[in-house]
C-alpha atoms as a PDB file:
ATOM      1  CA  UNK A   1     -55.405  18.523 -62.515  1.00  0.00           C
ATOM      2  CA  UNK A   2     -52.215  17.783 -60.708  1.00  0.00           C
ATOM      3  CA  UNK A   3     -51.295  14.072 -59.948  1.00  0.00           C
ATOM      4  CA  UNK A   4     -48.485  13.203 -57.450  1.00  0.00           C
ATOM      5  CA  UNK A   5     -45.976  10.405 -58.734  1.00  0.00           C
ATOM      6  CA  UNK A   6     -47.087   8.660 -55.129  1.00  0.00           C
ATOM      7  CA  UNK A   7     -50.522   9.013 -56.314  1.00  0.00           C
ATOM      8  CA  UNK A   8     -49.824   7.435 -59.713  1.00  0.00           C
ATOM      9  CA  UNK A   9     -47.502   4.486 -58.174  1.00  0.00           C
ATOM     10  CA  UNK A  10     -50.705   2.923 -56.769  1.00  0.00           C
ATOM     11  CA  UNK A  11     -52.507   2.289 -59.862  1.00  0.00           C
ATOM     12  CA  UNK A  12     -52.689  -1.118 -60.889  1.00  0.00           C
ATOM     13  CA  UNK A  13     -51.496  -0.303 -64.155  1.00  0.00           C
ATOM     14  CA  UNK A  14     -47.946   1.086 -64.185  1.00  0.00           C
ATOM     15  CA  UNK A  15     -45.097  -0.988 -65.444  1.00  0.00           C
ATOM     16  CA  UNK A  16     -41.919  -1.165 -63.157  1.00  0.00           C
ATOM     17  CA  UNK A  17     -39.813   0.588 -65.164  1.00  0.00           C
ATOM     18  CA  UNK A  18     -42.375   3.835 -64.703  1.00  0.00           C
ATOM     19  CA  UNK A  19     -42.804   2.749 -61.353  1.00  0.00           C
ATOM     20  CA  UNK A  20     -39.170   3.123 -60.748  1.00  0.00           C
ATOM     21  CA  UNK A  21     -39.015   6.704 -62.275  1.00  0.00           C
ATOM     22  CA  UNK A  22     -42.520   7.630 -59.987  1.00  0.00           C
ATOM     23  CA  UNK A  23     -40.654   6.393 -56.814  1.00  0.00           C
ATOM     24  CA  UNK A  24     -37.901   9.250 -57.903  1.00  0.00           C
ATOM     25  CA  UNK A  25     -40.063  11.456 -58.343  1.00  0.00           C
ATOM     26  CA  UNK A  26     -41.867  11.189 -55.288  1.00  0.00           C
ATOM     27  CA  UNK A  27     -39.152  11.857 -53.298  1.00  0.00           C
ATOM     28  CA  UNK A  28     -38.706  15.215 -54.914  1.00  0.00           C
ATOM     29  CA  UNK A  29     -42.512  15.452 -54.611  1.00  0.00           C
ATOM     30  CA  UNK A  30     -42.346  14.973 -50.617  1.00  0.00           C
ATOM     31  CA  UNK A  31     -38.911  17.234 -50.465  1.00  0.00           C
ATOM     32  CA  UNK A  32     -41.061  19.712 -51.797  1.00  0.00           C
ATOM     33  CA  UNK A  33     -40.062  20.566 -55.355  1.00  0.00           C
ATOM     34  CA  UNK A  34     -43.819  22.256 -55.959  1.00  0.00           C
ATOM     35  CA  UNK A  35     -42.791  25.001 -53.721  1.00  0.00           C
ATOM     36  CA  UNK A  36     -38.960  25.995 -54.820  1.00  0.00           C
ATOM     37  CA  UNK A  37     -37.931  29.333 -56.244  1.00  0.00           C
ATOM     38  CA  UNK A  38     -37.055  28.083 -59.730  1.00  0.00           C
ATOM     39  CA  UNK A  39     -34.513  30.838 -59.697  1.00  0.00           C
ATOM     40  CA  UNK A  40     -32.564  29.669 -57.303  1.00  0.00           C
ATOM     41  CA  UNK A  41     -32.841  26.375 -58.281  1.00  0.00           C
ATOM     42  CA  UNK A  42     -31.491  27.561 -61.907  1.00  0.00           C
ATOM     43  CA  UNK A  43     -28.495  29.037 -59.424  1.00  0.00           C
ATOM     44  CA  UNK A  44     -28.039  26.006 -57.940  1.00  0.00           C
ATOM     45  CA  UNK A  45     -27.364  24.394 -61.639  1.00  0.00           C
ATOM     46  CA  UNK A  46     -25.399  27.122 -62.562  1.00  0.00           C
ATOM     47  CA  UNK A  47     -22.912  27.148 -59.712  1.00  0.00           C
ATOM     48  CA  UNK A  48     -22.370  23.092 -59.906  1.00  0.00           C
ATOM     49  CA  UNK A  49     -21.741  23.331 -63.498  1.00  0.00           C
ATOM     50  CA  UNK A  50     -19.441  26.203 -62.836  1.00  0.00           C
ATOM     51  CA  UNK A  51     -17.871  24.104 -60.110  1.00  0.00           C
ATOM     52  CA  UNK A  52     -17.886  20.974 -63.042  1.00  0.00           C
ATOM     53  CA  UNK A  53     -15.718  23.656 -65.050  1.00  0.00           C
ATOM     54  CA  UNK A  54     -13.545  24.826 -62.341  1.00  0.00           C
ATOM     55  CA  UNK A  55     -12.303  21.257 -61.354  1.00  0.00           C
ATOM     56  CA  UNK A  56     -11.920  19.530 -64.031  1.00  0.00           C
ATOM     57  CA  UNK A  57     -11.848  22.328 -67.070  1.00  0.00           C
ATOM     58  CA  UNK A  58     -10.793  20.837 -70.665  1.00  0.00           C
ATOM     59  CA  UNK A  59      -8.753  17.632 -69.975  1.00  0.00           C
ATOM     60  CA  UNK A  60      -8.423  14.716 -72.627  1.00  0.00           C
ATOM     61  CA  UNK A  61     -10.004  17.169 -75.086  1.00  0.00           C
ATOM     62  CA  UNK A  62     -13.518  17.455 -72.805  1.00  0.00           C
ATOM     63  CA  UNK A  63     -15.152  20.071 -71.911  1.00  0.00           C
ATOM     64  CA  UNK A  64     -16.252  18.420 -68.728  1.00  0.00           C
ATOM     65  CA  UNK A  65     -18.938  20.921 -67.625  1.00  0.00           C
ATOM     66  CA  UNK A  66     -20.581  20.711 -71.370  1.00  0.00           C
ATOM     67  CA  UNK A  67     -20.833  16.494 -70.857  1.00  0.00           C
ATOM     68  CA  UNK A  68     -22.107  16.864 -67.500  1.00  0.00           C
ATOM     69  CA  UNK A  69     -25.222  19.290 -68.504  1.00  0.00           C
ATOM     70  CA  UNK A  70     -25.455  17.232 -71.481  1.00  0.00           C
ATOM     71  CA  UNK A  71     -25.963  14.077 -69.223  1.00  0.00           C
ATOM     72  CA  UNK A  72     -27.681  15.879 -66.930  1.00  0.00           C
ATOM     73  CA  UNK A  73     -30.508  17.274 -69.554  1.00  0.00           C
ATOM     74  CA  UNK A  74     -30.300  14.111 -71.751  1.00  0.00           C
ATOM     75  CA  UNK A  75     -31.444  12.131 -68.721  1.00  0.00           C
ATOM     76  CA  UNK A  76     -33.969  14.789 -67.767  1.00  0.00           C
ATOM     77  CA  UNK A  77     -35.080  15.058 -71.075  1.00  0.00           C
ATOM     78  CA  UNK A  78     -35.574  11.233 -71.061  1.00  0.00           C
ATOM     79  CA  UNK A  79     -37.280  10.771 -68.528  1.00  0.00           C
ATOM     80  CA  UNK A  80     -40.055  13.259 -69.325  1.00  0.00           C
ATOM     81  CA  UNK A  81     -40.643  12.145 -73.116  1.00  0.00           C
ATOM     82  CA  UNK A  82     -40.896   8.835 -71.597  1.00  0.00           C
ATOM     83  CA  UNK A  83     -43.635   9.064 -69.088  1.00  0.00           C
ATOM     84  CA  UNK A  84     -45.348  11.349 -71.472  1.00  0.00           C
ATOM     85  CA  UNK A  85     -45.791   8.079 -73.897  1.00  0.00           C
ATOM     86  CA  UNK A  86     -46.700   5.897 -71.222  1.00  0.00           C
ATOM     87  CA  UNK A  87     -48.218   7.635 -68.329  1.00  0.00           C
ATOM     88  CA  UNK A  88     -50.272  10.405 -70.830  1.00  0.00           C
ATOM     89  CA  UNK A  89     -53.606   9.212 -69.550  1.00  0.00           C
ATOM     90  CA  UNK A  90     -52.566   9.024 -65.999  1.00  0.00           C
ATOM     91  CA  UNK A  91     -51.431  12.225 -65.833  1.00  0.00           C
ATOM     92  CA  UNK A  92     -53.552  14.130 -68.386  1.00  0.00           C
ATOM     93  CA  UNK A  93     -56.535  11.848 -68.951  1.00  0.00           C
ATOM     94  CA  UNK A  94     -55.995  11.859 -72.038  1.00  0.00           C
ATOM     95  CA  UNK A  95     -55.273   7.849 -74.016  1.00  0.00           C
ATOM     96  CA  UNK A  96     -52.004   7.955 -74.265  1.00  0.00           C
ATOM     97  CA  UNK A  97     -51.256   5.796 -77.631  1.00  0.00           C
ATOM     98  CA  UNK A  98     -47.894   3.930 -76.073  1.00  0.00           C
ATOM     99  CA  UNK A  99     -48.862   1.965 -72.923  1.00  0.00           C
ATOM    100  CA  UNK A 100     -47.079  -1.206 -74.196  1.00  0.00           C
ATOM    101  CA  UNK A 101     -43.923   0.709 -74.313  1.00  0.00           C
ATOM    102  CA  UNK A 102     -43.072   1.004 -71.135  1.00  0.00           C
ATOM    103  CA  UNK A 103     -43.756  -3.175 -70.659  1.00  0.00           C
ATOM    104  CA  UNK A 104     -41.392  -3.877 -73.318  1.00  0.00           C
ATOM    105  CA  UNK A 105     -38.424  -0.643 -72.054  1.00  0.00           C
ATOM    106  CA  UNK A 106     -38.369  -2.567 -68.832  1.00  0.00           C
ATOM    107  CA  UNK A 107     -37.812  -6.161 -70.415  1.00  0.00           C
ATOM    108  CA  UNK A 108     -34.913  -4.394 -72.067  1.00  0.00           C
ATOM    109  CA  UNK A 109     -33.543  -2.814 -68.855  1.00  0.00           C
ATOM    110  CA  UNK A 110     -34.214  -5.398 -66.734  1.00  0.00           C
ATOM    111  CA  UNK A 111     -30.574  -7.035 -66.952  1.00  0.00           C
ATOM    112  CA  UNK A 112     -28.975  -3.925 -65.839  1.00  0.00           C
ATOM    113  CA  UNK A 113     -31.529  -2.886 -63.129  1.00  0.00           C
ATOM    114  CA  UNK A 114     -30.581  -6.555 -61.909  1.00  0.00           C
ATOM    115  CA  UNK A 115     -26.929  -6.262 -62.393  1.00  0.00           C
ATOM    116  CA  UNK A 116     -26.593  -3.085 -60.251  1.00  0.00           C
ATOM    117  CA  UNK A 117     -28.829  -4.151 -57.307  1.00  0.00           C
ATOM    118  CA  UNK A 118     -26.345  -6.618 -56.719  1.00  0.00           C
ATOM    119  CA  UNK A 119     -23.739  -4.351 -56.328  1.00  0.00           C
END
């Protein structure tokens, strides 16, 4: 079974931290993510990485394009290990064993999610 992030925003139980992540998702969700060639979207990767590498090459001892994909997969990485602790059961029906988690990752982000609205 295949749950929308939409879908999974209107139960009563997310925390706002995982609510923020869902309303991100979503919008890939609507843009319609579920039916792109993954080989072009691979491309897509590959030729703004290559772009990354073109611009900006090694300077100040960086290898610019090598930080950028490791952002880029670090937060992607992230992102899914999280809301496969807290969201398990939503998604899979399966208990997840973490809900708490997610509560107490907010608390913790809350300053900065508060410091950059302001902005």
């Amino acid at each position: 079974m295949v749950r929308n992030a939409e879908d999974m925003m209107l139960d009563s139980e997310v925390a706002p931290f995982t609510n923020l992540l869902l309303g991100q998702i979503s919008k890939l969700d609507q843009a319609g993510a579920w039916t792109w060639d993954l080989r072009f979207v691979s491309f897509l990767w590959f030729m703004g990485f290559w772009a990354v590498r073109l611009t900006f090459g090694k300077r100040g001892g960086v290898d610019w394009y090598a930080l950028t994909h490791a952002i880029v997969t670090g937060v992607g990485g992230s992102v899914c290990a999280y809301l496969s602790f807290v969201s398990a059961e939503q998604m899979t029906g399966i208990p997840g064993r973490w809900p708490r988690f997610a509560d107490e990752f907010y608390i913790l982000l809350l300053p900065l999610i508060q410091k950059d609205s302001k902005i």
